[in-house]
Protein backbone atom coordinates (compact mmCIF):
# COMPACT_ATOMS: atom_id res chain seq x y z
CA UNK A 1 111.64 110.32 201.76
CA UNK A 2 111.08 106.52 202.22
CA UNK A 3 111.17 104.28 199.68
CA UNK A 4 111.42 100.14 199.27
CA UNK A 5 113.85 99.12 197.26
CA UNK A 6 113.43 95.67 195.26
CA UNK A 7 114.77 92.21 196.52
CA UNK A 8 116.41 91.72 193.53
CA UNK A 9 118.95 93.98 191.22
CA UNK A 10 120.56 92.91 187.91
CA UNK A 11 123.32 94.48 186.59
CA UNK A 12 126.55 93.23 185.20
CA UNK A 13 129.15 94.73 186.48
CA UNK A 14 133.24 94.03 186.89
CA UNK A 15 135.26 95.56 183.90
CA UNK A 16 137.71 98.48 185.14
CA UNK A 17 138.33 96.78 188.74
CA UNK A 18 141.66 98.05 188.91
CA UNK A 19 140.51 101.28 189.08
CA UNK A 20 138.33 100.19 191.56
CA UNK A 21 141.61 99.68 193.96
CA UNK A 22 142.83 103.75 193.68
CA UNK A 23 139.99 105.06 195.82
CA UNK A 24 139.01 103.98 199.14
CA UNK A 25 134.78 102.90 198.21
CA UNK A 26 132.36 103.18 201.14
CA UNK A 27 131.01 99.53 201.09
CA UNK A 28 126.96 99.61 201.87
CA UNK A 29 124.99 96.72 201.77
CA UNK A 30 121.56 96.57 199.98
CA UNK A 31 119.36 93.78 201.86
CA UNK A 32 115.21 93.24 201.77
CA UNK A 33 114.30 92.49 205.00
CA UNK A 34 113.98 88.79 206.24
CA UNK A 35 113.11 86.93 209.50
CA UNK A 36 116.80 85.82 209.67
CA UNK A 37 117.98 89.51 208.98
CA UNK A 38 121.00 89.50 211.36
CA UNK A 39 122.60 86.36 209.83
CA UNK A 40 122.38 87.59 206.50
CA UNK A 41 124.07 90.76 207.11
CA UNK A 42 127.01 88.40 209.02
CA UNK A 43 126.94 86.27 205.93
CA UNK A 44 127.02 89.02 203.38
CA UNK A 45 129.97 90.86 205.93
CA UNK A 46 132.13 87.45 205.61
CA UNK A 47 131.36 87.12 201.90
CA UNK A 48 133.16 91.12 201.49
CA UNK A 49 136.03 90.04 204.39
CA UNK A 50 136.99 87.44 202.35
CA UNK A 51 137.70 90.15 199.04
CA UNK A 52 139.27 92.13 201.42
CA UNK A 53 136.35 94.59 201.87
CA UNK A 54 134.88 96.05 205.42
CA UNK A 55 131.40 96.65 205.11
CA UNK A 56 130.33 100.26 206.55
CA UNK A 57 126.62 100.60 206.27
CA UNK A 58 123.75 98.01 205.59
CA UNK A 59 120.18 99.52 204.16
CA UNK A 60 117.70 97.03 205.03
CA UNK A 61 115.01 97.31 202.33
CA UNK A 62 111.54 97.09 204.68
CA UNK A 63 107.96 96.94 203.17
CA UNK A 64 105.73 97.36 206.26
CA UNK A 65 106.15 99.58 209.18
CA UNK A 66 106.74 96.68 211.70
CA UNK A 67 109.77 95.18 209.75
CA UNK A 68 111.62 98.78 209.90
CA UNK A 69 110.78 99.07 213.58
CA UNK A 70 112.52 95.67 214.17
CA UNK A 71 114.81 96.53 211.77
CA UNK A 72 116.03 99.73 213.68
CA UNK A 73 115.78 97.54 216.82
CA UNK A 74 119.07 95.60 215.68
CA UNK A 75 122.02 97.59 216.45
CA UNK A 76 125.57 96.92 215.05
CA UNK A 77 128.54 98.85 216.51
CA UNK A 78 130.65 98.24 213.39
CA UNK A 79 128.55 98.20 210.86
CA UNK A 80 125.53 101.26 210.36
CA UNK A 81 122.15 99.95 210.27
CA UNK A 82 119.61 102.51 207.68
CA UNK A 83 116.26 101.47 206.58
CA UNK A 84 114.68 102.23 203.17
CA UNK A 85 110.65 101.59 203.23
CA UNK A 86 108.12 102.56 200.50
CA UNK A 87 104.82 100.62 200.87
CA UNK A 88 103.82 98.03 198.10
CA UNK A 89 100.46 99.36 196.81
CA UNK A 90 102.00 102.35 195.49
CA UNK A 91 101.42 102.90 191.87
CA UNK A 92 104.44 101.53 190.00
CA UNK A 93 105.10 104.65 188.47
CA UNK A 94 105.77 106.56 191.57
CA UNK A 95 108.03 104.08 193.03
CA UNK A 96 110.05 104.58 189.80
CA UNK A 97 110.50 108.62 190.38
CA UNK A 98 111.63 107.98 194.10
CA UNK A 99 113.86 105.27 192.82
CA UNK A 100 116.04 107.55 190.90
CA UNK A 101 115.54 110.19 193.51
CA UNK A 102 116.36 108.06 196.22
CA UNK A 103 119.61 106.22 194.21
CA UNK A 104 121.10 109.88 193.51
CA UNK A 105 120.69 110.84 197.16
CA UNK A 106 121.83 107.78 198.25
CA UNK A 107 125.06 106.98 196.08
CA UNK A 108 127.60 108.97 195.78
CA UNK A 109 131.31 108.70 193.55
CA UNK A 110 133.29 106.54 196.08
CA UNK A 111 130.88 104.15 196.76
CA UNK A 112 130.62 100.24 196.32
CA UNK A 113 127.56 99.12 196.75
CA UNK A 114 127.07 95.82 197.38
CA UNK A 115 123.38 93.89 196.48
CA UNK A 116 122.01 90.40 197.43
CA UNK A 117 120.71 88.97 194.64
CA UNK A 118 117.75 86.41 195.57
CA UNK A 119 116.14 84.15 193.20
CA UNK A 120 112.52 86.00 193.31
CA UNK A 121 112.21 88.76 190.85
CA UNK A 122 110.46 92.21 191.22
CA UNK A 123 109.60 94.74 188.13
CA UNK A 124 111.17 98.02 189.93
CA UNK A 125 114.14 95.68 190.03
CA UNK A 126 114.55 95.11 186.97
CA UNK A 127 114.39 99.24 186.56
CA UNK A 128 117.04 99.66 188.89
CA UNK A 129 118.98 97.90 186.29
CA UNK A 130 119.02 100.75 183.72
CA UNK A 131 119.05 103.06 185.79
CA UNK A 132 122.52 101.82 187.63
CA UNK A 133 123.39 100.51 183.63
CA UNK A 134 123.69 104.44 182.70
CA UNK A 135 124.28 106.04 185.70
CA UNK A 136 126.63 103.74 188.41
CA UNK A 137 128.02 101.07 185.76
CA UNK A 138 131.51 100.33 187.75
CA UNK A 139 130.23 101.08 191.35
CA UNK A 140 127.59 98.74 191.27
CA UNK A 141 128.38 94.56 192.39
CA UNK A 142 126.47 91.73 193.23
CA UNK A 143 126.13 88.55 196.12
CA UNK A 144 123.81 85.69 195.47
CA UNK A 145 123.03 83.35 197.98
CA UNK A 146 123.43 80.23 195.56
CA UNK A 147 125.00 77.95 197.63
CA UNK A 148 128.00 76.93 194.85
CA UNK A 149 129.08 80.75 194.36
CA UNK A 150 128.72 81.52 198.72
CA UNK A 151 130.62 78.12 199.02
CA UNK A 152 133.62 78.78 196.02
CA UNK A 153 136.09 80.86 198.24
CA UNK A 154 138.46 81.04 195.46
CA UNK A 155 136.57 82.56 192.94
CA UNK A 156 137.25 86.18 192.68
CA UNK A 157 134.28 89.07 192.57
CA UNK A 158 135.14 89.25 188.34
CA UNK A 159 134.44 85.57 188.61
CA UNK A 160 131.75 85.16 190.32
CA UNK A 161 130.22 87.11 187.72
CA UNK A 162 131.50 85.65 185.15
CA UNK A 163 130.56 82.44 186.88
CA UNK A 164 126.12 83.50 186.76
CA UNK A 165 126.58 85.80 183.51
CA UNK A 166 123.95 83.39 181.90
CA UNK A 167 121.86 83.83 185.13
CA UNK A 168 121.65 87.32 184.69
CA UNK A 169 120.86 87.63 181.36
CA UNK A 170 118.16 85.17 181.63
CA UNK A 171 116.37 87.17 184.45
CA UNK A 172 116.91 90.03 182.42
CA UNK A 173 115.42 88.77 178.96
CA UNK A 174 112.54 87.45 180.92
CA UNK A 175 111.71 90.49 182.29
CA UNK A 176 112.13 92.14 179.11
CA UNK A 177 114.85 94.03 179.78
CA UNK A 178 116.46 93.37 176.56
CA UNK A 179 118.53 96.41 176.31
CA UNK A 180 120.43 95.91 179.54
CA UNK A 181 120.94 92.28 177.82
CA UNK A 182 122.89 93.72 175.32
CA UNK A 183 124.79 95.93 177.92
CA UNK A 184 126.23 92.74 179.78
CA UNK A 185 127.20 90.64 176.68
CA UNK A 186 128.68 93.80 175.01
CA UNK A 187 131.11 93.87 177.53
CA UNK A 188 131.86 90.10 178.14
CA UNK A 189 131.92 88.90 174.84
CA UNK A 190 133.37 92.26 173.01
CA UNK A 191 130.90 92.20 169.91
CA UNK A 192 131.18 88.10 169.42
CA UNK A 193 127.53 87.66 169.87
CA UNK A 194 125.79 89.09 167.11
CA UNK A 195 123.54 86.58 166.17
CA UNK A 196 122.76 86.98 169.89
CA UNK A 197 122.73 90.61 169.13
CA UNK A 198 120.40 90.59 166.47
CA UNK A 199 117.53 88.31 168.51
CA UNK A 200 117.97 90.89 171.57
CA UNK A 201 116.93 93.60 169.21
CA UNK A 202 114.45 91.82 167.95
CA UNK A 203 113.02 92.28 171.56
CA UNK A 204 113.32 95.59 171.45
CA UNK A 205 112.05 96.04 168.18
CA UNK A 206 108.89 94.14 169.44
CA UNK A 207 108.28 96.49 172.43
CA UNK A 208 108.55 99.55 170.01
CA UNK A 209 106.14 98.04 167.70
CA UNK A 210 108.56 98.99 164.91
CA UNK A 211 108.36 95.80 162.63
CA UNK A 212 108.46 97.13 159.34
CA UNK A 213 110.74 95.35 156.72
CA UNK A 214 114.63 96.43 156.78
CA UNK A 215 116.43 96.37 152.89
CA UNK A 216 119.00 95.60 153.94
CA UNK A 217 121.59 93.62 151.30
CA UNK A 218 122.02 90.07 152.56
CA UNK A 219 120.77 90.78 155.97
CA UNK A 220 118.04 88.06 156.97
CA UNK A 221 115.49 89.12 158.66
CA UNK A 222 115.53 88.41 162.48
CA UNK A 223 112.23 86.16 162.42
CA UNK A 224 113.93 84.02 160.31
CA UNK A 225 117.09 83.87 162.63
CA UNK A 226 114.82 82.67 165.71
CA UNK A 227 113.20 80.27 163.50
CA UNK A 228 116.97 78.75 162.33
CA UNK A 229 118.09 79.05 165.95
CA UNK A 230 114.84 76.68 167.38
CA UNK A 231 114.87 74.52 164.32
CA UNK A 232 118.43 74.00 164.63
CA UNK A 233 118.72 73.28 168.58
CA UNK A 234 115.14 71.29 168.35
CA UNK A 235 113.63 73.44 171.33
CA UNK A 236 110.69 74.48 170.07
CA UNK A 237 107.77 71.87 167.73
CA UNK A 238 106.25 72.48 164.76
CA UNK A 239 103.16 74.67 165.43
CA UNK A 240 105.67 77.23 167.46
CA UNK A 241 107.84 77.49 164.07
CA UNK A 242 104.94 77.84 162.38
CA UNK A 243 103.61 80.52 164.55
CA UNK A 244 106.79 82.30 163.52
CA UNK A 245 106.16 81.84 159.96
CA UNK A 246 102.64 83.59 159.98
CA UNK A 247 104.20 86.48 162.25
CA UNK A 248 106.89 87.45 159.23
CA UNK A 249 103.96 88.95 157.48
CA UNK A 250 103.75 91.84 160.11
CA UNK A 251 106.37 93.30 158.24
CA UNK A 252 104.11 93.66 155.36
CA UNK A 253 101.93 95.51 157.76
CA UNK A 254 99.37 92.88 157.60
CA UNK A 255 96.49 92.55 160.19
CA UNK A 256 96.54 89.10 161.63
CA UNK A 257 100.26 88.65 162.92
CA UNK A 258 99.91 92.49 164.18
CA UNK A 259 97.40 92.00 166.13
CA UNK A 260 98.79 88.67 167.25
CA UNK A 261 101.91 90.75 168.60
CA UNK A 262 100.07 92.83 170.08
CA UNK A 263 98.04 90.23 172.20
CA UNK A 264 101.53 88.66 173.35
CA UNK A 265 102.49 92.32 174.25
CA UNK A 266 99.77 92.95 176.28
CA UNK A 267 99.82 89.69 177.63
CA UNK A 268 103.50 90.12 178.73
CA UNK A 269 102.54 93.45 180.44
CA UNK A 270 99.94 91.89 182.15
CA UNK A 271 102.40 88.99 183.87
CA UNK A 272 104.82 91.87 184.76
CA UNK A 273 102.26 93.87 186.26
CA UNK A 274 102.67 97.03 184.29
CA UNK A 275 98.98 97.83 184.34
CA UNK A 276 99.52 101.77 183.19
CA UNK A 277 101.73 100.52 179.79
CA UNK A 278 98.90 97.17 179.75
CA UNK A 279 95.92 100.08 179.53
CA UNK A 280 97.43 101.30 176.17
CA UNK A 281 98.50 97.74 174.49
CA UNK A 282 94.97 96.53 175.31
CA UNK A 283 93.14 100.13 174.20
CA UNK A 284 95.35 99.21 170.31
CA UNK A 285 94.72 95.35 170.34
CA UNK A 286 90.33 96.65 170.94
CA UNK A 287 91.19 99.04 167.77
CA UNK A 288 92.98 96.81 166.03
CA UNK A 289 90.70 93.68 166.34
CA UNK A 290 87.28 96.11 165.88
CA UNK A 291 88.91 97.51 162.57
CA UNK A 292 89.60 93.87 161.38
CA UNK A 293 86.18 92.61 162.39
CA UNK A 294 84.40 95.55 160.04
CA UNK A 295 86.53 93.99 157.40
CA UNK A 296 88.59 97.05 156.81
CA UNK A 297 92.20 97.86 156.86
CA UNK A 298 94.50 100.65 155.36
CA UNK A 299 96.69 100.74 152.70
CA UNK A 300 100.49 102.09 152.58
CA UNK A 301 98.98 105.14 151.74
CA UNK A 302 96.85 105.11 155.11
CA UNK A 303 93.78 105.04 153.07
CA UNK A 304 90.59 102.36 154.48
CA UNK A 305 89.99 99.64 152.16
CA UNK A 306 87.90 96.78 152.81
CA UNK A 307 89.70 93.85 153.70
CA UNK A 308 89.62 91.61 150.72
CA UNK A 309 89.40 88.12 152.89
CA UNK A 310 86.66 89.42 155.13
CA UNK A 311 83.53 87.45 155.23
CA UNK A 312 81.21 90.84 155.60
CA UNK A 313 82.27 94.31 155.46
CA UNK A 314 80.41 97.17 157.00
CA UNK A 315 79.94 99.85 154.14
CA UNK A 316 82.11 103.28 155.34
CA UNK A 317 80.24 105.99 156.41
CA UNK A 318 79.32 109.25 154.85
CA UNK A 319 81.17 111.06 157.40
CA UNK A 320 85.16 111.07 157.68
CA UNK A 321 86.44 108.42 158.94
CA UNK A 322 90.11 108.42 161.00
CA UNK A 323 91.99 105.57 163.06
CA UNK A 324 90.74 105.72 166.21
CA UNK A 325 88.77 102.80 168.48
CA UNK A 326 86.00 105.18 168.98
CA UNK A 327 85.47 106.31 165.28
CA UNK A 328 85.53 102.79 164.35
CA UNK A 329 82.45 101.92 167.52
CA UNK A 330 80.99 104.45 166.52
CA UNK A 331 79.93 103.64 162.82
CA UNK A 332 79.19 99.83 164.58
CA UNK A 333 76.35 101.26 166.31
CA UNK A 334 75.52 103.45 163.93
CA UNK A 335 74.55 100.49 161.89
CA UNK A 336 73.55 98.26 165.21
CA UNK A 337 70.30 101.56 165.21
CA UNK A 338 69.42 101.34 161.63
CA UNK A 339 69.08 97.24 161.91
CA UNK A 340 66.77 97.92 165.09
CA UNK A 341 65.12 100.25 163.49
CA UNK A 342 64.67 98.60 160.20
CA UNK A 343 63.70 95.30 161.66
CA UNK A 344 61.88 96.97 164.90
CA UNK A 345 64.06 94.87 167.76
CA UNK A 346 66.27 96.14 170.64
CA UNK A 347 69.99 94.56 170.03
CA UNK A 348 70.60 93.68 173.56
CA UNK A 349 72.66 91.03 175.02
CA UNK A 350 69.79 89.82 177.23
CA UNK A 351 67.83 89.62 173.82
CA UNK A 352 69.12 87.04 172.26
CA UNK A 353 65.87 85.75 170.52
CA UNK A 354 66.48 89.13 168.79
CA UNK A 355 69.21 88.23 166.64
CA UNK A 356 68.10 84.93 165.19
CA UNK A 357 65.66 86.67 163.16
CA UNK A 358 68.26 88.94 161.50
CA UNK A 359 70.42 88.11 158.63
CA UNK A 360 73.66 86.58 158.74
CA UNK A 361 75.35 89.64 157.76
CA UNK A 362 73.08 91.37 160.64
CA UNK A 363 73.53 88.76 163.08
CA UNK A 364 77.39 89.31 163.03
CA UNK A 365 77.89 92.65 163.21
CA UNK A 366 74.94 92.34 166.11
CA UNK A 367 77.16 90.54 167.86
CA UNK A 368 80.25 92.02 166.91
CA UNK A 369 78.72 94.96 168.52
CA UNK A 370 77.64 93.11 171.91
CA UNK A 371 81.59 91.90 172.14
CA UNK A 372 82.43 95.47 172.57
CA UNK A 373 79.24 96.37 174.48
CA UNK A 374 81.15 94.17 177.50
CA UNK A 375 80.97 96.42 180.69
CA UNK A 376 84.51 95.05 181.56
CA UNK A 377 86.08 95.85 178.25
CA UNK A 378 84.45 99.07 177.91
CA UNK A 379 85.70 100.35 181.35
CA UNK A 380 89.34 99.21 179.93
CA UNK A 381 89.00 100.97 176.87
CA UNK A 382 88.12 104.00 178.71
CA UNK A 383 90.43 104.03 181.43
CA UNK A 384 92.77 104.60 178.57
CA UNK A 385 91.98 108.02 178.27
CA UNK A 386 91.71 108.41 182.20
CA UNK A 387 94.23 106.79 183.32
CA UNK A 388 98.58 108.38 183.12
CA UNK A 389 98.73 106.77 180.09
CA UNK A 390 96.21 108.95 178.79
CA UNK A 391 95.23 112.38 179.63
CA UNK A 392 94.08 112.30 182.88
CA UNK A 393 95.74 111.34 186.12
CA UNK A 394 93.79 108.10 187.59
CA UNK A 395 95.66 105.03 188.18
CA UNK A 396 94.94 101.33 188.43
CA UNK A 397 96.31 97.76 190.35
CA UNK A 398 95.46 94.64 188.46
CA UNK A 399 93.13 93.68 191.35
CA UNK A 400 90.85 96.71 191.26
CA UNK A 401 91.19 96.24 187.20
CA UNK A 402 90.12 92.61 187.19
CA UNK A 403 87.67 93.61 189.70
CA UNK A 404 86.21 95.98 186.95
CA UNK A 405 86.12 93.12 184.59
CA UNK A 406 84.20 90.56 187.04
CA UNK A 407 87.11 88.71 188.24
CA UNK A 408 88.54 88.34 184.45
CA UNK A 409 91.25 89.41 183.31
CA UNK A 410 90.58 92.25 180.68
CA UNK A 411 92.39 89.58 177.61
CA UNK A 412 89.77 86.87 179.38
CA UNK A 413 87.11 89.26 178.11
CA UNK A 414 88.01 89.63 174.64
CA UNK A 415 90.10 86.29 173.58
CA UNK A 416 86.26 84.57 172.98
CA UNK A 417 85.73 86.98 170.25
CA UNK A 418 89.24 86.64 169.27
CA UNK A 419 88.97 83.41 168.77
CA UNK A 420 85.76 83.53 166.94
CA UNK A 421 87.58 85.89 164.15
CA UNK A 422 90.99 83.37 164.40
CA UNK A 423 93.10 86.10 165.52
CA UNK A 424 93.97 84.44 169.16
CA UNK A 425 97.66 83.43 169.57
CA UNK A 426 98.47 80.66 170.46
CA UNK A 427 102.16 81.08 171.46
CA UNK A 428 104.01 83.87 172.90
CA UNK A 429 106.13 85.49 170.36
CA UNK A 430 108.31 86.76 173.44
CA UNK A 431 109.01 82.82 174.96
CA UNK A 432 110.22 81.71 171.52
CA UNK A 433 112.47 84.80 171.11
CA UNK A 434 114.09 84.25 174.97
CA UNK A 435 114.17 80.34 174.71
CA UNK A 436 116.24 80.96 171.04
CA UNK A 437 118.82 83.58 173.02
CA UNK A 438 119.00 81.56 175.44
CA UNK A 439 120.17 78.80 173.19
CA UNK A 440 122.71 80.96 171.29
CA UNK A 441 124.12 82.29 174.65
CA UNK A 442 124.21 78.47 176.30
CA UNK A 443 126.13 77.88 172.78
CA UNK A 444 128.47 80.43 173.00
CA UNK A 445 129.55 79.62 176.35
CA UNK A 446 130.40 75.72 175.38
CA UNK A 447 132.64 76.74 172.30
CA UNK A 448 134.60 79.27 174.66
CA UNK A 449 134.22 78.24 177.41
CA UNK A 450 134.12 82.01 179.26
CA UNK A 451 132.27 81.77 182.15
C-alpha cells in the first residue's frame, strides 16, 4: 500500500520517559521529501546522537513518483532508507483510512518514532494527531527545525517540548483540533487551566453544533468567558465583542446568531479544505437562511411559526410541512407559479422587467426564489445528497467545486443574499475563540513560568 504521510505532525508527547529507558525503541525517522533530503536526515541523525539515540530507519514521505525514485536512489549503509507515497488529489477521506492502516502496519510496541515538525501545516496532519493521541501517546516525539531549539544542545527531549508547548497548541487550535488541545495541556498543566478548559470546549461545542443553554448553578456561560478574556487583555475592538454579544442568543435557539455560526463553520471548513464535511454545513446554512427568509421558524415544541420580526411571511401550505431545504423550496415555487400565473409573467432571472410590476411582497419572494435558483448553489445543495456525506458515493476537490460555482466560492454565491436579509457575519466566531485561548495560555505561562 503507498501512502503520503503529512509534513507536519502535532502531538504532545514526553510524560512517562523513564519508562521509555527499559526497552530498547527502534528509532525511525518520519521526513517529507525535500531537495536537500540527505542533509536533513544527517541533521535529524545528529539531533538523536546527541540524546543518545541511533537512528535505524528513515521513511521519506514522497508525493510524486520522481521524488521516491530519487529517494530510493540515496543509499545509507547505517541507516534504512523506506519511502511512503500516496498522491495528493486523493479524496481526503481515503487518505484518512490508509493513514490508520498504514500507522498500525507501520508502528509497532518498541518503537520511537521520531517526526520533523516544519512550520507549513497539512489537514491529514493534524489527523495523525488523534490518531497517535489515542493510539501511540508515549512512543510518539517530535524535531523542529527552529533554529533556537536545533541550536540549544542542552535542552533535553522533555524540554524541548516544554520549550514549543504554546507552538503546538496554537497549530492545533487553528486547525481546530481542539480536543487534542485539551490532551496536551491536561498533561502539562495537571487540570490548572480550566478557564482554558472551558474556551477549548467551547470549540468543540461549536463543531457539534450543540449550543443550547447549560443550568448550571454559578457556571457562566462560555461566551461570556471569551468576551471577559478579550475585553480584559484588549485583543479584540468593539464590534468583535459585540459580535459575541448577538451570538449568546443561539442558546435561545434563535435564528440569526445560528445561522451566523453556521456561516463561520462552513467558512472554516472551507479554509481547511474539508470539502465532504463543507457539503453538509453549506446544505444547513441554504436551509437555515431559506427558512428565515419565508419568515418562519419553530418553536421549542418544533412547531413552524411565523417569525414575528419578518418583514413578509409566506402563508404555510395546505400540505405537511417538515424541516428539510427541499420542503421549504418547494412551497417558494409553489408560490413563485401562482404569482406567474396570477399576474401572467415568467419569473426568470433574465426577466427582470418582470418583477418591477409585482408587489413588494411579490417582488421579494421573486427574488428570494432567483437566490436559490443560482446554478452554482443548486449543484451544492445537491451534491449533498450525492456526495459521502450523503447517500451516494461521489466526491468533490474545491477546484472542481468552485468550478461548479463559476470560479466562486459556493459562500461567494450566497453571502449577497445574506447580506440583503443581515444575516452575514462579519467576524469569525472561531478567530475570537483561538485569539482568547491563546491569551489565557500566553498568561498562564508568565505567572508559572513552565515552559
Amino acid at each position: 500500500m503507498r501512502i503520503l504521510l503529512p509534513s507536519t505532525f502535532y502531538y504532545y508527547s514526553w510524560q512517562k520517559t523513564s519508562k521509555r529507558r527499559m526497552v530498547t525503541l527502534k528509532a525511525k525517522l518520519f521526513l517529507p521529501w525535500s531537495n536537500n533530503i540527505v542533509s536533513k536526515i544527517k541533521d535529524c541523525e545528529n539531533k538523536l546522537h546527541h540524546h543518545s539515540r541511533t537512528l535505524q530507519e528513515v521513511c521519506v514521505i514522497c508525493q510524486t513518483s520522481r521524488e521516491e525514485s530519487q529517494c530510493q536512489a540515496f543509499s545509507d549503509h547505517q541507516v534504512a532508507i523506506k519511502t511512503a507515497l500516496v498522491y495528493k488529489d486523493l479524496p481526503f477521506y481515503i487518505q484518512a483510512e490508509q493513514l490508520k492502516e498504514f500507522l498500525h502496519a507501520y508502528i509497532h510496541k518498541h518503537d520511537a518514532i521520531y517526526i520533523l515538525l516544519k512550520k507549513e501545516t497539512s489537514q491529514i496532519g493534524h489527523l495523525l494527531t488523534q490518531i497517535c493521541a489515542t493510539a501511540y501517546p508515549e512512543q510518539i516525539f517530535y524535531l523542529t527545525e527552529d533554529d533556537q531549539t536545533i541550536s540549544s544542545p542542552a535542552l533535553t527531549l522533555t524540554e524541548e517540548t516544554h520549550f514549543s508547548l504554546i507552538q503546538y497548541v496554537n497549530e492545533l487550535i487553528y486547525s481546530g483540533n481542539y480536543s487534542s488541545a485539551q490532551v496536551l495541556l491536561d498533561e502539562s498543566l495537571s487540570g490548572k487551566h480550566s478557564e482554558i478548559n472551558e474556551l477549548l470546549n467551547l470549540g468543540n461545542q461549536l463543531f457539534l453544533l450543540n449550543l443550547d443553554k447549560e443550568n448550571v448553578p454559578g457556571k457562566q456561560h462560555p461566551l461570556n468567558l471569551l468576551m471577559e478574556t478579550l475585553a480584559a487583555h484588549d485583543i479584540s475592538d468593539r464590534e468583535e465583542l459585540d459580535y459575541l454579544r448577538r451570538l449568546m442568543s443561539v442558546q435561545d435557539q434563535k435564528q440569526r446568531p445560528f445561522i451566523a455560526v453556521l456561516h463561520n463553520y462552513a467558512e472554516f471548513l472551507y479554509e481547511q479544505d474539508d470539502i465532504i464535511d463543507f457539503i453538509v454545513l453549506y446544505y444547513r446554512l441554504a436551509e437555515e437562511t431559506l427558512l428565515f427568509a419565508l419568515g418562519w421558524d419553530h418553536d421549542w415544541n418544533n412547531q413552524f411559526i411565523y417569525r414575528e420580526d419578518a418583514g413578509f411571511k409566506l402563508a404555510f401550505p395546505k400540505w405537511r410541512l417538515s424541516k428539510h431545504y427541499h420542503r421549504y423550496n418547494q412551497a417558494l415555487r409553489e408560490y413563485i407559479q401562482t404569482v406567474e400565473a396570477k399576474k401572467r409573467v415568467q419569473i426568470r432571472s433574465s426577466h427582470q422587467a418582470a418583477i418591477e410590476n409585482l408587489t413588494s411582497e411579490e417582488a421579494y419572494f421573486a427574488q428570494l426564489y432567483l437566490a436559490f435558483a443560482n446554478k452554482g448553489i443548486v449543484q451544492c445543495i445537491e451534491f449533498r445528497h450525492e456526495g459521502v456525506s450523503g447517500h451516494g458515493f461521489a466526491d468533490l476537490t474545491k477546484k472542481e467545486l468552485e468550478n461548479l460555482c463559476s470560479g466562486k466560492t459556493p459562500l461567494q454565491l450566497i453571502d449577497p443574499l445574506l447580506k440583503r436579509l443581515g444575516l452575514k457575519p462579519e467576524h469569525s466566531i472561531f478567530e475570537l475563540l483561538n485569539k482568547g485561548i491563546m491569551a489565557l495560555l500566553q498568561e498562564q505561562d508568565n505567572a508559572s513560568g513552565m515552559y
